[in-house]
N, C-alpha and C. Protein backbone atom coordinates (compact mmCIF):
# COMPACT_ATOMS: atom_id res chain seq x y z
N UNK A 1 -191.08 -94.39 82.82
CA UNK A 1 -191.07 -95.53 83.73
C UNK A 1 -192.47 -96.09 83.83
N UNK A 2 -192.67 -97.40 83.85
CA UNK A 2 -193.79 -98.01 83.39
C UNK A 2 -194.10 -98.47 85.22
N UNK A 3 -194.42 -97.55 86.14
CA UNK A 3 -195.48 -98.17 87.49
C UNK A 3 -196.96 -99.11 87.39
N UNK A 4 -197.09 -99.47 86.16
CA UNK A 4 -198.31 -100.71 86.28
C UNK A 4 -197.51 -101.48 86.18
N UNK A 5 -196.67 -102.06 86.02
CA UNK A 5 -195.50 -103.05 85.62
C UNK A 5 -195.58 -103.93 87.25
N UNK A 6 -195.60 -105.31 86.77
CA UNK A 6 -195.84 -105.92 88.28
C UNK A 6 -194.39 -106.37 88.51
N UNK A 7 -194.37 -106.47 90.05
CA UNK A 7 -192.93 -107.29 90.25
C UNK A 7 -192.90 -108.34 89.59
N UNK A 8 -193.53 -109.30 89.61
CA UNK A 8 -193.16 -110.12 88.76
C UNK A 8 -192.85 -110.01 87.51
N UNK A 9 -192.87 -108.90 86.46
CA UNK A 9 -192.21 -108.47 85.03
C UNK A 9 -191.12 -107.79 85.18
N UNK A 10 -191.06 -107.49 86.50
CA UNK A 10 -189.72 -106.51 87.02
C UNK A 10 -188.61 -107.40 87.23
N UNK A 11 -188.82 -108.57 87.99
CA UNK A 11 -188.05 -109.48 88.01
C UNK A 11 -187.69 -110.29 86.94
N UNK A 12 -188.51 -110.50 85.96
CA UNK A 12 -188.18 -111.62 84.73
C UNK A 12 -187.55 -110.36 83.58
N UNK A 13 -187.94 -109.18 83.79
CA UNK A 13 -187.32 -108.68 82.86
C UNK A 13 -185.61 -108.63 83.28
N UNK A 14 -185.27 -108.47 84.38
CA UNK A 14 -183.72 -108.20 84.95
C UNK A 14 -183.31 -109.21 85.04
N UNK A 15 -183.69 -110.26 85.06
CA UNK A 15 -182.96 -111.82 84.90
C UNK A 15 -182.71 -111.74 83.71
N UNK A 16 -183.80 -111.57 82.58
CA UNK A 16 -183.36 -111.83 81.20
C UNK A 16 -182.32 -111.22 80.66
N UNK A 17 -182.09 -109.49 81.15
CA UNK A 17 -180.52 -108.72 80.69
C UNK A 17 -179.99 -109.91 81.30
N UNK A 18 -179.99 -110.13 82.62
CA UNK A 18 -178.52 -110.51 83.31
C UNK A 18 -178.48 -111.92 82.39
N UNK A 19 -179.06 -113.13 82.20
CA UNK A 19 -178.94 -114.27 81.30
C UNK A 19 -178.38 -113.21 80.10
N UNK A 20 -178.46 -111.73 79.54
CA UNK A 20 -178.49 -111.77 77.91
C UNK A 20 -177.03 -110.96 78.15
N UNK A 21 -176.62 -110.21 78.96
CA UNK A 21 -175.09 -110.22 79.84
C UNK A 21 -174.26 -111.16 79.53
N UNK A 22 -174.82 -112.63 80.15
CA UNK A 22 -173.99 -113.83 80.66
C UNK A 22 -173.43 -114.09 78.95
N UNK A 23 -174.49 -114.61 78.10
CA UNK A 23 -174.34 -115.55 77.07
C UNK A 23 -173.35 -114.11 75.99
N UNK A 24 -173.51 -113.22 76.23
CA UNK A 24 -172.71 -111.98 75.24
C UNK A 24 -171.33 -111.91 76.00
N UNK A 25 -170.97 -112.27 77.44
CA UNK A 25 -169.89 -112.69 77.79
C UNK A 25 -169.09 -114.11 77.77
N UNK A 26 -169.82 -114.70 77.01
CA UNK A 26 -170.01 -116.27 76.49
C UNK A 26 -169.40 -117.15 77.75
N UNK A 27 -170.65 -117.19 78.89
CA UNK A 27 -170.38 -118.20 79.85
C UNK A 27 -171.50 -118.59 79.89
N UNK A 28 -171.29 -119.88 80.39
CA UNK A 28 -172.33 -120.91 80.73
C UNK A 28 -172.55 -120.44 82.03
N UNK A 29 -173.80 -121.33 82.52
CA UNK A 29 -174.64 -120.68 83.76
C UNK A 29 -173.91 -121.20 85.25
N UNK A 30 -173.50 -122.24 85.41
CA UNK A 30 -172.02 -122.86 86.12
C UNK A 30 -170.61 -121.67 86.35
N UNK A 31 -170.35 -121.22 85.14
CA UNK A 31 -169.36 -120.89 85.17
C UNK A 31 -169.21 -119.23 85.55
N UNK A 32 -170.28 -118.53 85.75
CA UNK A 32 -170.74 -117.51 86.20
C UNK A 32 -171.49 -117.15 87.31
N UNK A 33 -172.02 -118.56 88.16
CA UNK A 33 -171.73 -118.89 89.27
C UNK A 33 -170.94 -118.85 90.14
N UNK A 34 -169.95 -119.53 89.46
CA UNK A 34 -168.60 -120.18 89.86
C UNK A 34 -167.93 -118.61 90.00
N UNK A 35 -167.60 -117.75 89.07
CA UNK A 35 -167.02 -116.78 89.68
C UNK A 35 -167.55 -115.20 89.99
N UNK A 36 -169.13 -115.62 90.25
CA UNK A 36 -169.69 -114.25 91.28
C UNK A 36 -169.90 -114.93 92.48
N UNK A 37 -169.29 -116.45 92.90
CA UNK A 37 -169.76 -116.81 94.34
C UNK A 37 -171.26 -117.09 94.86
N UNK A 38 -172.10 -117.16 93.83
CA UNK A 38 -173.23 -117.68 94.57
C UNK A 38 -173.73 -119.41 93.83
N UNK A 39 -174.64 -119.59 94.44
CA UNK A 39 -174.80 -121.04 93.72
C UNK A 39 -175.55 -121.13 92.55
N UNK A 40 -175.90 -122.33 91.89
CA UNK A 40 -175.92 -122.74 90.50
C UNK A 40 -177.82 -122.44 90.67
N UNK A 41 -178.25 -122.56 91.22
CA UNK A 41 -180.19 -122.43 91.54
C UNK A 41 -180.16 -121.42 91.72
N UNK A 42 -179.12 -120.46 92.88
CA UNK A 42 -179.29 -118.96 92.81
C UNK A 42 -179.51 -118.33 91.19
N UNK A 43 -178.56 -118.48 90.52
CA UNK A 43 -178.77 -117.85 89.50
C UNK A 43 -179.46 -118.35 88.24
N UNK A 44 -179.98 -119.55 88.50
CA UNK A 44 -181.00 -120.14 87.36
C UNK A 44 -181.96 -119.16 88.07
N UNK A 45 -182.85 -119.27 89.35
CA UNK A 45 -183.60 -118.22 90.09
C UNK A 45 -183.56 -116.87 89.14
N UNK A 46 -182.42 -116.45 89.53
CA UNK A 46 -182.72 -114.71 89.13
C UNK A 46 -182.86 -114.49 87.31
N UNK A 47 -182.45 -115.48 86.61
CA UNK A 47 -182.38 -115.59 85.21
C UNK A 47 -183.49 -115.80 84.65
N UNK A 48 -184.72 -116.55 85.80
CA UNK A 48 -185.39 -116.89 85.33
C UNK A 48 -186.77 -115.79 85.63
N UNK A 49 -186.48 -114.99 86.69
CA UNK A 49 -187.17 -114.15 87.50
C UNK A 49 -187.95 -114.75 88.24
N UNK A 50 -187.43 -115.78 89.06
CA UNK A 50 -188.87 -116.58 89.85
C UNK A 50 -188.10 -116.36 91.34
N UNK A 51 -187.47 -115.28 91.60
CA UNK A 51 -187.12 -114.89 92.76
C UNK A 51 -185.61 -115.01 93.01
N UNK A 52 -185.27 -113.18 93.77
CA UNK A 52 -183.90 -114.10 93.76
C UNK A 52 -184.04 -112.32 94.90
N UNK A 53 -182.06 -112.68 95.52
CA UNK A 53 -181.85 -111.89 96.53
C UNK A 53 -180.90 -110.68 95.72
N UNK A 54 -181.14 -109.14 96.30
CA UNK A 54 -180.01 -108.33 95.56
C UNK A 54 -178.92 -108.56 95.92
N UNK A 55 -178.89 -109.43 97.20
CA UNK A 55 -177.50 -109.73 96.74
C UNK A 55 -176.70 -110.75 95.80
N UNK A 56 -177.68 -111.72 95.45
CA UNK A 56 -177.45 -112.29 94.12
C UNK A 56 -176.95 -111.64 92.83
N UNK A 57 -178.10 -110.55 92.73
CA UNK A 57 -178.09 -109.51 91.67
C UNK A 57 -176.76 -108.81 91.48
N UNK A 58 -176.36 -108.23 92.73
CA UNK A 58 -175.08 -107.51 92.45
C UNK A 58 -173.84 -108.12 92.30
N UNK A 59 -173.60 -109.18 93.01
CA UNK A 59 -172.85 -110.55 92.68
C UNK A 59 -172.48 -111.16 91.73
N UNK A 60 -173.38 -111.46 90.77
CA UNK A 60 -173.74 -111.84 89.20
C UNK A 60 -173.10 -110.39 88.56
N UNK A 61 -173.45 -109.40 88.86
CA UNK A 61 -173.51 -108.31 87.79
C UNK A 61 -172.02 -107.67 88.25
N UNK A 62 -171.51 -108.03 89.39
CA UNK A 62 -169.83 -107.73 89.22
C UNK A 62 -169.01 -108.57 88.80
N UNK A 63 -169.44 -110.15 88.74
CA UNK A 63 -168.63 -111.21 87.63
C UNK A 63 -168.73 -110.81 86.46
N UNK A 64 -169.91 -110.02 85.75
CA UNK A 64 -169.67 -109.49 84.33
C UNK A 64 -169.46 -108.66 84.09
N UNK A 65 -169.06 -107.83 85.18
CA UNK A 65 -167.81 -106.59 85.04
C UNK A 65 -168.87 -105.46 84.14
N UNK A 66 -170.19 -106.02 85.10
CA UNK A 66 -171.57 -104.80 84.91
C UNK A 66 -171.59 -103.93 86.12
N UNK A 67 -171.08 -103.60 87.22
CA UNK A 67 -171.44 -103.27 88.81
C UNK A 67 -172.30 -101.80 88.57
N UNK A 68 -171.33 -100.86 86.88
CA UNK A 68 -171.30 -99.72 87.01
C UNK A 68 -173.15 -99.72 86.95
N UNK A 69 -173.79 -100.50 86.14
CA UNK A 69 -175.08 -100.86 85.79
C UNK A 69 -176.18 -100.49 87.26
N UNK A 70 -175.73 -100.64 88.21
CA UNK A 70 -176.26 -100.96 89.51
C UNK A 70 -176.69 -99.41 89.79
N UNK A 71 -175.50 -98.42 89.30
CA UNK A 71 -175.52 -97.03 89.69
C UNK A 71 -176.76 -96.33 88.80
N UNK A 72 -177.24 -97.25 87.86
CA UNK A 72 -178.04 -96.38 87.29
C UNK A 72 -179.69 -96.76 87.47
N UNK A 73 -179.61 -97.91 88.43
CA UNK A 73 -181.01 -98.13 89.09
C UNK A 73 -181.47 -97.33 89.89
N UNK A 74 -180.25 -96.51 90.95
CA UNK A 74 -180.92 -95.52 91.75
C UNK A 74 -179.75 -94.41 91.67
N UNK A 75 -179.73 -93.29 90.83
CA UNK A 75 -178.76 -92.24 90.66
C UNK A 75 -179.10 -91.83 92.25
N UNK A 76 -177.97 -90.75 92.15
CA UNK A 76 -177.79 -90.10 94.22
C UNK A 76 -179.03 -88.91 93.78
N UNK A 77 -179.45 -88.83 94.63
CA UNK A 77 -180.79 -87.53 94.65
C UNK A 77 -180.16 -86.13 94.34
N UNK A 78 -180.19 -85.64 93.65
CA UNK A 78 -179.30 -84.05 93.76
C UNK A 78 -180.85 -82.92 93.61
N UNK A 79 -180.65 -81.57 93.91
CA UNK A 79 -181.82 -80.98 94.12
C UNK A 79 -182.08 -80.55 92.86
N UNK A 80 -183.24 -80.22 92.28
CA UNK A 80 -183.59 -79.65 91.20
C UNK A 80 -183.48 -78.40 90.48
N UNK A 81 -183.27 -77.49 89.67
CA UNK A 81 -182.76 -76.47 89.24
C UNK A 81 -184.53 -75.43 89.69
N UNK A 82 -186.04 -76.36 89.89
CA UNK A 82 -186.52 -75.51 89.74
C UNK A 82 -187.17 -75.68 91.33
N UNK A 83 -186.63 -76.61 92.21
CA UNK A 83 -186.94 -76.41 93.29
C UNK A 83 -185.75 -75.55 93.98
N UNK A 84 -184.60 -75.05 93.34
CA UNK A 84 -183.98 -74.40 93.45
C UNK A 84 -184.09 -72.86 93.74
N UNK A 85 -184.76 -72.47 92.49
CA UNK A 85 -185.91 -71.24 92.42
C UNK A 85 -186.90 -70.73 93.52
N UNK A 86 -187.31 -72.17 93.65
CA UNK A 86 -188.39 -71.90 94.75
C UNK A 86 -187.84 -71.63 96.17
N UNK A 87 -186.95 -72.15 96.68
CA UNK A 87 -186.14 -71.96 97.90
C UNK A 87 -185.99 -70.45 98.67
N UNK A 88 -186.37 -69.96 99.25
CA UNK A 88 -185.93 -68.33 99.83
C UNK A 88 -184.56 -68.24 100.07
N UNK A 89 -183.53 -67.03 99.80
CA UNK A 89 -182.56 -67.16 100.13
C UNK A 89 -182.43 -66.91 101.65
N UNK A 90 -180.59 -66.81 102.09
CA UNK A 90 -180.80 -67.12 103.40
C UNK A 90 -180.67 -65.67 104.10
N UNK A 91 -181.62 -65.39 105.11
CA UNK A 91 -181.35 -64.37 105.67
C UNK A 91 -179.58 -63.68 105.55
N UNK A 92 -179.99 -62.16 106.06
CA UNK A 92 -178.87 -61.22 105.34
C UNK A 92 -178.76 -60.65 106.47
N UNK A 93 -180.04 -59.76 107.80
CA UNK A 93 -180.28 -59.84 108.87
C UNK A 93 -181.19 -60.20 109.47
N UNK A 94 -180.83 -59.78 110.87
CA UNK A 94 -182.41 -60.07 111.78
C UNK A 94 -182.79 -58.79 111.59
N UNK A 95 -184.31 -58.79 111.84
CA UNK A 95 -185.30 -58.07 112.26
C UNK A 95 -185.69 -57.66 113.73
N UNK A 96 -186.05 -56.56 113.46
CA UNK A 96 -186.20 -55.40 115.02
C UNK A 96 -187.88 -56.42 115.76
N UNK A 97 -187.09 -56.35 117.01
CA UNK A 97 -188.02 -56.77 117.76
C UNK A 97 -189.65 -56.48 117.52
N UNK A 98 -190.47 -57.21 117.99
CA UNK A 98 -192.27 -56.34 117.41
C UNK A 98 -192.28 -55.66 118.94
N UNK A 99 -192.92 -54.81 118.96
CA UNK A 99 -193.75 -54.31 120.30
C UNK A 99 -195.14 -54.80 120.76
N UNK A 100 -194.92 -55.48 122.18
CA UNK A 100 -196.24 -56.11 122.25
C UNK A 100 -196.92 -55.22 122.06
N UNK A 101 -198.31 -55.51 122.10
CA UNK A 101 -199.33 -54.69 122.33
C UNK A 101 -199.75 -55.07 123.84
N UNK A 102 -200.62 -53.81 124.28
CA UNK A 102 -201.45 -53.91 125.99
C UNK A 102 -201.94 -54.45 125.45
N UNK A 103 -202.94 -55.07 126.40
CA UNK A 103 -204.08 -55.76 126.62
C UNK A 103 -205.28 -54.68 127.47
């Protein structure tokens, strides 16, 4: 994963799949509008990467019957096999009281 990457390449790069989506599902930019429900500037916007809303994004990307795409921007967190390791297991019993000491 490339973190010098500015938002602004973040954005023009994900417009360009979603425009390279549209034209491999052979619709015009109207007509993919027309049936993810947002407007015709919304999605020149996000195509073009000069700003746009996720909810645009996900909108667009369930008219091209991409949504599953969405799941792989942020997989669910599951724990690691080696922070797993590291974990103590869980107690088995308690332990006998300490005895103060006097003072």
């Amino acid at each position: 994963m490339d973190i010098s990457k500015k938002t602004e390449d973040w954005e023009a790069d994900l417009g360009e799949q979603v425009r390279q989506l549209r034209l491999r599902a052979n619709l015009d930019q109207q007509s993919l509008a027309s049936r993810a429900g947002i407007g015709l500037s919304a999605l020149k916007n996000l195509e073009s990467g000069k700003g746009s809303t996720l909810k645009t994004l996900i909108k667009a990307l369930r008219a091209l019957d991409r949504a599953a795409w969405l799941e792989t921007l942020a997989p669910s967190v599951s724990i690691s096999p080696l922070q797993m390791l590291r974990t103590k297991p869980e107690r088995q019993r308690a332990s006998r009281p300490r005895k103060q000491r006097s003072a």
